[in-house]
Protein backbone atom coordinates (compact mmCIF):
# COMPACT_ATOMS: atom_id res chain seq x y z
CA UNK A 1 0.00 0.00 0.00
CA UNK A 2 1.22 3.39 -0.80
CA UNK A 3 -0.75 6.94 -0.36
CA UNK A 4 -3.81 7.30 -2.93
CA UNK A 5 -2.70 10.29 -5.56
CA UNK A 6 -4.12 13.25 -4.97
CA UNK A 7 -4.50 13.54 -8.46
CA UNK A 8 -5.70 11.09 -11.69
CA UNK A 9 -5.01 11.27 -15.52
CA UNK A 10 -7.95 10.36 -17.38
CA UNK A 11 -7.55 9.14 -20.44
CA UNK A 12 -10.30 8.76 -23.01
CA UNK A 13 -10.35 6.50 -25.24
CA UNK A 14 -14.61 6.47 -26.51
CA UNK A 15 -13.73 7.96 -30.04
CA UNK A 16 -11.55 4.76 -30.60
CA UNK A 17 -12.07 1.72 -28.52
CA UNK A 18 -15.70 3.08 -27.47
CA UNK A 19 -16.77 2.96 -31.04
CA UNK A 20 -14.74 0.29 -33.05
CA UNK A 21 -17.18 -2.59 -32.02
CA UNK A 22 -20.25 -0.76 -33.30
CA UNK A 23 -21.93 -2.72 -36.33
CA UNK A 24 -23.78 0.19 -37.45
CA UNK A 25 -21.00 2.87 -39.02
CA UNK A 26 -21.71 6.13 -37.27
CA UNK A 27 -21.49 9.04 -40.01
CA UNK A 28 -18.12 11.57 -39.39
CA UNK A 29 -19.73 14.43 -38.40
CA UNK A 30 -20.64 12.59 -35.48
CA UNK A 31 -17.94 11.28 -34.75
CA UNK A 32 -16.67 14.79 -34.57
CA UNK A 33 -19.41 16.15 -32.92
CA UNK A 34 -18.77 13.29 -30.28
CA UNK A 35 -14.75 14.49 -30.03
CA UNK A 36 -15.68 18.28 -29.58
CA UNK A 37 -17.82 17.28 -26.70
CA UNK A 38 -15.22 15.38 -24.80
CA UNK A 39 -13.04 18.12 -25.84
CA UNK A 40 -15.25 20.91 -23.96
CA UNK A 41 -14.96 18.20 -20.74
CA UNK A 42 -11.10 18.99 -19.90
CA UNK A 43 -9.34 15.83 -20.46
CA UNK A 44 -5.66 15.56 -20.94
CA UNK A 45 -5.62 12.69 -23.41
CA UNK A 46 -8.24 11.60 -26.26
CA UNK A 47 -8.00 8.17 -28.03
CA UNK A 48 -9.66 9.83 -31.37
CA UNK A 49 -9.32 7.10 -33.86
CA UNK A 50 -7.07 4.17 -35.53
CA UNK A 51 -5.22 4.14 -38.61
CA UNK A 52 -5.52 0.31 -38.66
CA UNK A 53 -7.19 -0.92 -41.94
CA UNK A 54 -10.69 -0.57 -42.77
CA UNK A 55 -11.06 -4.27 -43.80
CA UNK A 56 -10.34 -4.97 -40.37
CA UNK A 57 -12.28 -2.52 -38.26
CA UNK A 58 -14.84 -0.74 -40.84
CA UNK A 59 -16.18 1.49 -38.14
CA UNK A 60 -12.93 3.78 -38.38
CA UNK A 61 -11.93 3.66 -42.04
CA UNK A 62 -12.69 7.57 -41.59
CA UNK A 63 -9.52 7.59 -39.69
CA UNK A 64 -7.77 10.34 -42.42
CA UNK A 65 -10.89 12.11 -42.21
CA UNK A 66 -11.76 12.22 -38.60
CA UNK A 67 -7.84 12.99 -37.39
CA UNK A 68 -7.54 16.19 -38.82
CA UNK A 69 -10.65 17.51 -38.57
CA UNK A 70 -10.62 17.71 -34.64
CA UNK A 71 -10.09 21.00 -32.85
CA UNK A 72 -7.00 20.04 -31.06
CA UNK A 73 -6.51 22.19 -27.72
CA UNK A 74 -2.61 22.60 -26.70
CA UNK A 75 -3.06 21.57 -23.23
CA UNK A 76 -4.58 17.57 -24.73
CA UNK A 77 -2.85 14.79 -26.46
CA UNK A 78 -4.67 13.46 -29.36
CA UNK A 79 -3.08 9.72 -29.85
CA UNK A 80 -4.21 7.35 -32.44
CA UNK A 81 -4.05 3.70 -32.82
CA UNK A 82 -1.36 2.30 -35.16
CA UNK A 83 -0.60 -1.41 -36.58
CA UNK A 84 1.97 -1.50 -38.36
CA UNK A 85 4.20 1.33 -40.84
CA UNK A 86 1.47 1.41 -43.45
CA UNK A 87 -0.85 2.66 -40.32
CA UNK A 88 1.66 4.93 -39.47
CA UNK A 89 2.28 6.64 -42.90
CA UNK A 90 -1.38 7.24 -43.25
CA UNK A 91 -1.00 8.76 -39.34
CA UNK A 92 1.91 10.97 -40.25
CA UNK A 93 -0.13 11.76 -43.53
CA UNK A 94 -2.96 13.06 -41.18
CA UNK A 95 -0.51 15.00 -38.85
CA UNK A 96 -0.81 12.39 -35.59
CA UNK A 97 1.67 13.26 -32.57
CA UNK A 98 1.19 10.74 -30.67
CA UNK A 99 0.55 7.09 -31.39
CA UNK A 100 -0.34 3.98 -29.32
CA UNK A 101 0.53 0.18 -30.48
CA UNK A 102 -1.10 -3.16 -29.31
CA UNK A 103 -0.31 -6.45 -28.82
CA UNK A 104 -1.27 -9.32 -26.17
CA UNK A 105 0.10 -11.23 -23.44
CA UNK A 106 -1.46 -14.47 -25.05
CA UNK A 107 -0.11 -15.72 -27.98
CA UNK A 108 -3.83 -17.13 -29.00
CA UNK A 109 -5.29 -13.59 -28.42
CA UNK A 110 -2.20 -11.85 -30.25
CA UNK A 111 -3.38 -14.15 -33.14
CA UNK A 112 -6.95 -13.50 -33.31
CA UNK A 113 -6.54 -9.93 -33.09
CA UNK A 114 -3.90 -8.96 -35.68
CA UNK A 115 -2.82 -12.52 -36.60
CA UNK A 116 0.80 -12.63 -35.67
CA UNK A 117 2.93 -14.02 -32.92
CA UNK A 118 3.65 -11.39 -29.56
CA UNK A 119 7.68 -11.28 -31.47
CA UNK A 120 6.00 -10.90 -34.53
CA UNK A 121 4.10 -8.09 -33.25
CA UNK A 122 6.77 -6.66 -31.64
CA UNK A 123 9.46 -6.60 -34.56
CA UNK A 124 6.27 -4.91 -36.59
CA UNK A 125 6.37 -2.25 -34.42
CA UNK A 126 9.99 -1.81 -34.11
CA UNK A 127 10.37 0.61 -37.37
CA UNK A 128 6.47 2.16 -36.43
CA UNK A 129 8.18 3.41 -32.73
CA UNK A 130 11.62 4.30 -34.08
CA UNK A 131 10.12 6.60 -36.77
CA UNK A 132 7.37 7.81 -34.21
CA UNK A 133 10.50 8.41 -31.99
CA UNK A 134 12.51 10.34 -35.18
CA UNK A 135 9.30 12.45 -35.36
CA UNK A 136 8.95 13.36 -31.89
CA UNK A 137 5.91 11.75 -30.85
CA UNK A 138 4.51 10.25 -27.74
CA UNK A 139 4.54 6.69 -28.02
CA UNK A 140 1.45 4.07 -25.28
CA UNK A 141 2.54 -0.04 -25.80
CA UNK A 142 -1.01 -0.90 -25.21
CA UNK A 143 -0.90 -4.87 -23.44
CA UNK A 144 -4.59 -6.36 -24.01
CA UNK A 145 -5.40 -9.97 -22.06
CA UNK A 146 -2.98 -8.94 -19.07
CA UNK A 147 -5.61 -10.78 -16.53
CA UNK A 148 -7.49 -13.33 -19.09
CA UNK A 149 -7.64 -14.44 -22.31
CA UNK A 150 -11.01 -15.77 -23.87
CA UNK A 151 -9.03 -18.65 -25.55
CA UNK A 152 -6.38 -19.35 -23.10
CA UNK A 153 -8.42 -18.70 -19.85
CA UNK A 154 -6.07 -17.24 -16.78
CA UNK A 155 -3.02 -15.37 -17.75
CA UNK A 156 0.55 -15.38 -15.39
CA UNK A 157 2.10 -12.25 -14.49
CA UNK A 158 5.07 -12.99 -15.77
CA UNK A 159 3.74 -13.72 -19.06
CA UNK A 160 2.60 -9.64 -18.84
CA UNK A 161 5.76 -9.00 -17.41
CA UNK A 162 8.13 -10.09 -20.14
CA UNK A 163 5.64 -9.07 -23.14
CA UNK A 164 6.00 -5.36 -21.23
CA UNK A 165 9.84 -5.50 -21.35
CA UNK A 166 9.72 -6.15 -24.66
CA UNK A 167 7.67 -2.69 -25.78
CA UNK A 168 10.07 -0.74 -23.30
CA UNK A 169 12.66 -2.22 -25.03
CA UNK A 170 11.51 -0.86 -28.29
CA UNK A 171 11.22 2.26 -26.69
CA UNK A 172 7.54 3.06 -26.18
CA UNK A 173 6.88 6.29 -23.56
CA UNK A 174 4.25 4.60 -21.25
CA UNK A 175 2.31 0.92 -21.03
CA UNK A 176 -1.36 0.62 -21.04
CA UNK A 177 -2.36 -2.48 -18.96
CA UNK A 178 -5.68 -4.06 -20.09
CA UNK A 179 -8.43 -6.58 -18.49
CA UNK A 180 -9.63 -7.25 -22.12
CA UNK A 181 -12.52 -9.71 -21.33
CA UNK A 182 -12.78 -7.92 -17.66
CA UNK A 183 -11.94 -10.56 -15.71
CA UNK A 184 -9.73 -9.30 -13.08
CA UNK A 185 -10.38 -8.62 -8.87
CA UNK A 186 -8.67 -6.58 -6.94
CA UNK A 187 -6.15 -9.12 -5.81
CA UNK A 188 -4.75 -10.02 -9.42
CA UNK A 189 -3.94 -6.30 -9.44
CA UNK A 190 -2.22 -5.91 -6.59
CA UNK A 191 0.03 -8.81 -7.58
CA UNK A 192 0.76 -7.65 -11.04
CA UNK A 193 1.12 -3.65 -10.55
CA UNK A 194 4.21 -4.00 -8.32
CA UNK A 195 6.08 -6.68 -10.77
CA UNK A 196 5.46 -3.52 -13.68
CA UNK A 197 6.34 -0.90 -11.44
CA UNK A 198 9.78 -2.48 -10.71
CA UNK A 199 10.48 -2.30 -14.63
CA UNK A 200 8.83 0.73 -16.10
CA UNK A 201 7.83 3.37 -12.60
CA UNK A 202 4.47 3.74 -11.84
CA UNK A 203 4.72 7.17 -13.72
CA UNK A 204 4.66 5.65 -16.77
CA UNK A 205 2.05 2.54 -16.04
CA UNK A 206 -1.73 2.91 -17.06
CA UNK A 207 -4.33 0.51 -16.70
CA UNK A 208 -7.11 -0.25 -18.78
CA UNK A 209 -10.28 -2.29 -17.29
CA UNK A 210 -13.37 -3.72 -18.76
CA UNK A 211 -16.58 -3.92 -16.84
CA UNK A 212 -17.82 -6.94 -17.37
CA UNK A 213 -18.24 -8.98 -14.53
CA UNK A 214 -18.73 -5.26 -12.48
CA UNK A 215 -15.36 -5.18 -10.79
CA UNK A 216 -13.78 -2.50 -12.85
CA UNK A 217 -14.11 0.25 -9.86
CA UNK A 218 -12.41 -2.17 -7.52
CA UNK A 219 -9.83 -2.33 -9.42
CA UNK A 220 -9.39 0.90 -9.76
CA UNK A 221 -9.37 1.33 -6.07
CA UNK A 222 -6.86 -1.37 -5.98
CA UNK A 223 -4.62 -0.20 -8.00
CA UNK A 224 -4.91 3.40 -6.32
CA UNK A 225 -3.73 2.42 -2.98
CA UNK A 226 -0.30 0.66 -5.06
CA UNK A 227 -0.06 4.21 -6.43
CA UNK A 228 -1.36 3.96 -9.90
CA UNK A 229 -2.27 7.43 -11.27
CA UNK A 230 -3.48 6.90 -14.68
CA UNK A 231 -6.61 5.07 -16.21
CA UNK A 232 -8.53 4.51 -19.02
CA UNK A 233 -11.75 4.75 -19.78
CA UNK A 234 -14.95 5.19 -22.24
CA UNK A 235 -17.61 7.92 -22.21
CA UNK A 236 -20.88 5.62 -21.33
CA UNK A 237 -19.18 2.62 -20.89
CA UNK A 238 -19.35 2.43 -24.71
CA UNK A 239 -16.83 0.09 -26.12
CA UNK A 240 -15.97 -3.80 -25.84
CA UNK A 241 -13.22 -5.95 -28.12
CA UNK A 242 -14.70 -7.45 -31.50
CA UNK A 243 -11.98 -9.86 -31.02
CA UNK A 244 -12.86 -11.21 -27.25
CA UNK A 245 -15.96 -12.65 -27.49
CA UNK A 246 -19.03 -11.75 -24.67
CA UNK A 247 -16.45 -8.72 -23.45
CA UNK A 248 -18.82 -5.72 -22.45
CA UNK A 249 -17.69 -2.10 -22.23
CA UNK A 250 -14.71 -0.43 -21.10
CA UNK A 251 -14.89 1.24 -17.42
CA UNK A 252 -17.10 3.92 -17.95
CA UNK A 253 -15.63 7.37 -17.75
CA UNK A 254 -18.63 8.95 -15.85
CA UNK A 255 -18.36 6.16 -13.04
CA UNK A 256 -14.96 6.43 -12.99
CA UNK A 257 -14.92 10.32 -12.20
CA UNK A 258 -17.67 10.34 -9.64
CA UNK A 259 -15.47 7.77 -7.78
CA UNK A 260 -12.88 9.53 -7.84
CA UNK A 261 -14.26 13.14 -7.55
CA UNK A 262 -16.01 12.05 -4.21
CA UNK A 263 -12.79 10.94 -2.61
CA UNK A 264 -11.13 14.38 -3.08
CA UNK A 265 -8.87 13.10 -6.01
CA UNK A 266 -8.27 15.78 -8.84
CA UNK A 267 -9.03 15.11 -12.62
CA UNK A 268 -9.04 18.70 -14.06
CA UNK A 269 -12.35 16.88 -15.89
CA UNK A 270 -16.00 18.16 -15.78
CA UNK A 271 -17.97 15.28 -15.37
CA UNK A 272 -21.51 17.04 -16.76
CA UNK A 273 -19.44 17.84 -19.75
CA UNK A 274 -18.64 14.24 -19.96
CA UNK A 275 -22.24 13.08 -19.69
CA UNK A 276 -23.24 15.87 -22.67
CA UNK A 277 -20.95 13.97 -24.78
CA UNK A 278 -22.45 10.37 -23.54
CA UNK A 279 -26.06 12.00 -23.91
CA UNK A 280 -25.02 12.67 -27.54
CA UNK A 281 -23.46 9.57 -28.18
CA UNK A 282 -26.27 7.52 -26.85
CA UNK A 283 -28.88 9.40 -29.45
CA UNK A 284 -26.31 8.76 -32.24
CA UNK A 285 -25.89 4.97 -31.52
CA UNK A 286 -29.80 4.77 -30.45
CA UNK A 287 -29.99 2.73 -27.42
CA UNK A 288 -28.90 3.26 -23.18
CA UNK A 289 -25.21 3.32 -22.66
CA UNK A 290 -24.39 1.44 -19.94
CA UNK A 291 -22.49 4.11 -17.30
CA UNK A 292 -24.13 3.90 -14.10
CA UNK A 293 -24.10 7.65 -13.50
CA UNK A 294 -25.01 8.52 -16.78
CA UNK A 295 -28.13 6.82 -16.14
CA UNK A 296 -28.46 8.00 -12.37
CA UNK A 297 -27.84 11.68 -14.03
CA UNK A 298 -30.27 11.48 -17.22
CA UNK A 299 -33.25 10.16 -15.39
CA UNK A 300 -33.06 13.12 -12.37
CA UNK A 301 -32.27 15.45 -14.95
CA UNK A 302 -28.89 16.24 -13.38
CA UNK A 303 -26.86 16.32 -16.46
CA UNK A 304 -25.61 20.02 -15.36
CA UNK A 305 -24.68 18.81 -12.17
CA UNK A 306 -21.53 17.08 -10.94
CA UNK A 307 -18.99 18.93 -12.60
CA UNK A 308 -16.35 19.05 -10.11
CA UNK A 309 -12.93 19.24 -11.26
């Protein structure tokens, strides 16, 4: 146990992982629409999109579209999704500074989702960080199945462990540690979180949880009290992995903030903004999102309220 931060990075990933599993494609402009309201909310980081190829995830073939079209604030980091150089020539094409690449800690996961091997994955993103790195961009290692695989069932630490010294090896700026199928209780954290503190800092750790068994929040209280000061998470709980079958949402980000918001930790994120932008998404997608708050706050009408920073 260490002291609780006084103070959280939120980062929001909606635009991307939020919205690559829906079937229906959601026109640009509201995508955009979607980004500008998260944008009005404060956050410090927004997922927008993913240069990976439309075959693969139709939902963002916009990506070149969407990218530079967003009203990009100084004080926010815009990262997109990249799989491999072609990705990130069509990134650089669109102006991206900052980038995040993906693989698994399960080799049966790694081949569902972009069908290679972990070292294949990771010598495909060799030349994708070095030239992100020659460009000056911010570089996440995202690490998907770190608790459970939907193929392989439980997942070791140290299988985590060495798939994260691999991406620090190539170089990448920060890890983002992900329940993928949203299996994980508070006790798996505790035990991985130190072993990945010991090799990248906890400054540079983030962790990523799915909601769907409902543990996401104890997690995140988990991994507060090791010292863990950044998460992701979704506007409405939108989101879940088209490759890890019966996975819900991500943690959503309204939940998340009225967590931490009551226990006197910072954000510098206004949490009505936030549920505008899950209000709008919701009408766009045309059915309930599944945040908790959002719900709380639409039916009382309280959609102005809440938005302590």
């Amino acid at each position: 146990m260490t002291e609780i931060p006084r103070r959280v990075r939120v980062v929001e990933v909606g635009p991307r992982d939020g919205l690559q599993n829906e079937k229906t494609i959601i026109p640009t402009e509201d995508k955009l629409r979607f980004i500008a309201l998260l944008n009005e909310a404060g956050f410090p980081e927004i997922e927008v999109t993913s240069f990976v190829s439309p075959k693969a995830i139709p939902q963002l073939a916009d990506a070149a579209e969407v990218f530079p079209a967003v009203e990009k604030k100084p004080e926010t980091r815009y990262p997109v999704l990249v799989p491999n150089m072609r990705g990130m020539e069509r990134a650089l094409a669109a102006g991206a500074q900052a980038i995040a690449v993906f693989t698994a800690a399960s080799e049966s996961f790694t081949r569902a989702n972009i069908n290679m091997t972990i070292a294949q994955s990771i010598e495909a993103f060799r030349p994708v960080v070095e030239t992100a790195k020659t460009n000056g961009m911010h570089v996440r290692g995202y690490i998907s199945t770190t608790f459970g695989c939907p193929y392989e069932g439980a997942v070791a630490p140290q299988q985590v462990v060495a798939v994260a010294d691999q991406l620090l090896a190539l170089g990448v700026d920060e890890l983002s540690i992900g329940d993928t199928i949203g299996v994980a209780t508070p006790n798996q954290v505790t035990d991985l979180v130190p072993l990945l503190a010991e090799r990248a800092g906890l400054e540079r750790l983030a962790l990523h949880f799915h909601d769907t068994r409902g543990t996401a929040l104890a997690n995140v209280l988990a991994a507060l009290h090791l010292g863990v000061s950044t998460f992701d998470s979704s506007a409405g709980g939108a989101g879940g992995c088209p490759y890890a079958p019966g996975a819900a949402g991500n943690l959503a980000t309204e939940d998340l903030l009225y967590m931490l918001h009551g226990m006197g930790i910072q954000t510098g994120i206004d949490l009505a903004a936030v549920v505008r932008a899950s209000a709008f998404l919701a009408s766009v997608v045309r059915r309930p999102l599944t945040s908790k708050y959002l719900q709380a706050a639409l039916s009382a009408g309280e959609a102005q309220n809440g938005g302590v920073r």
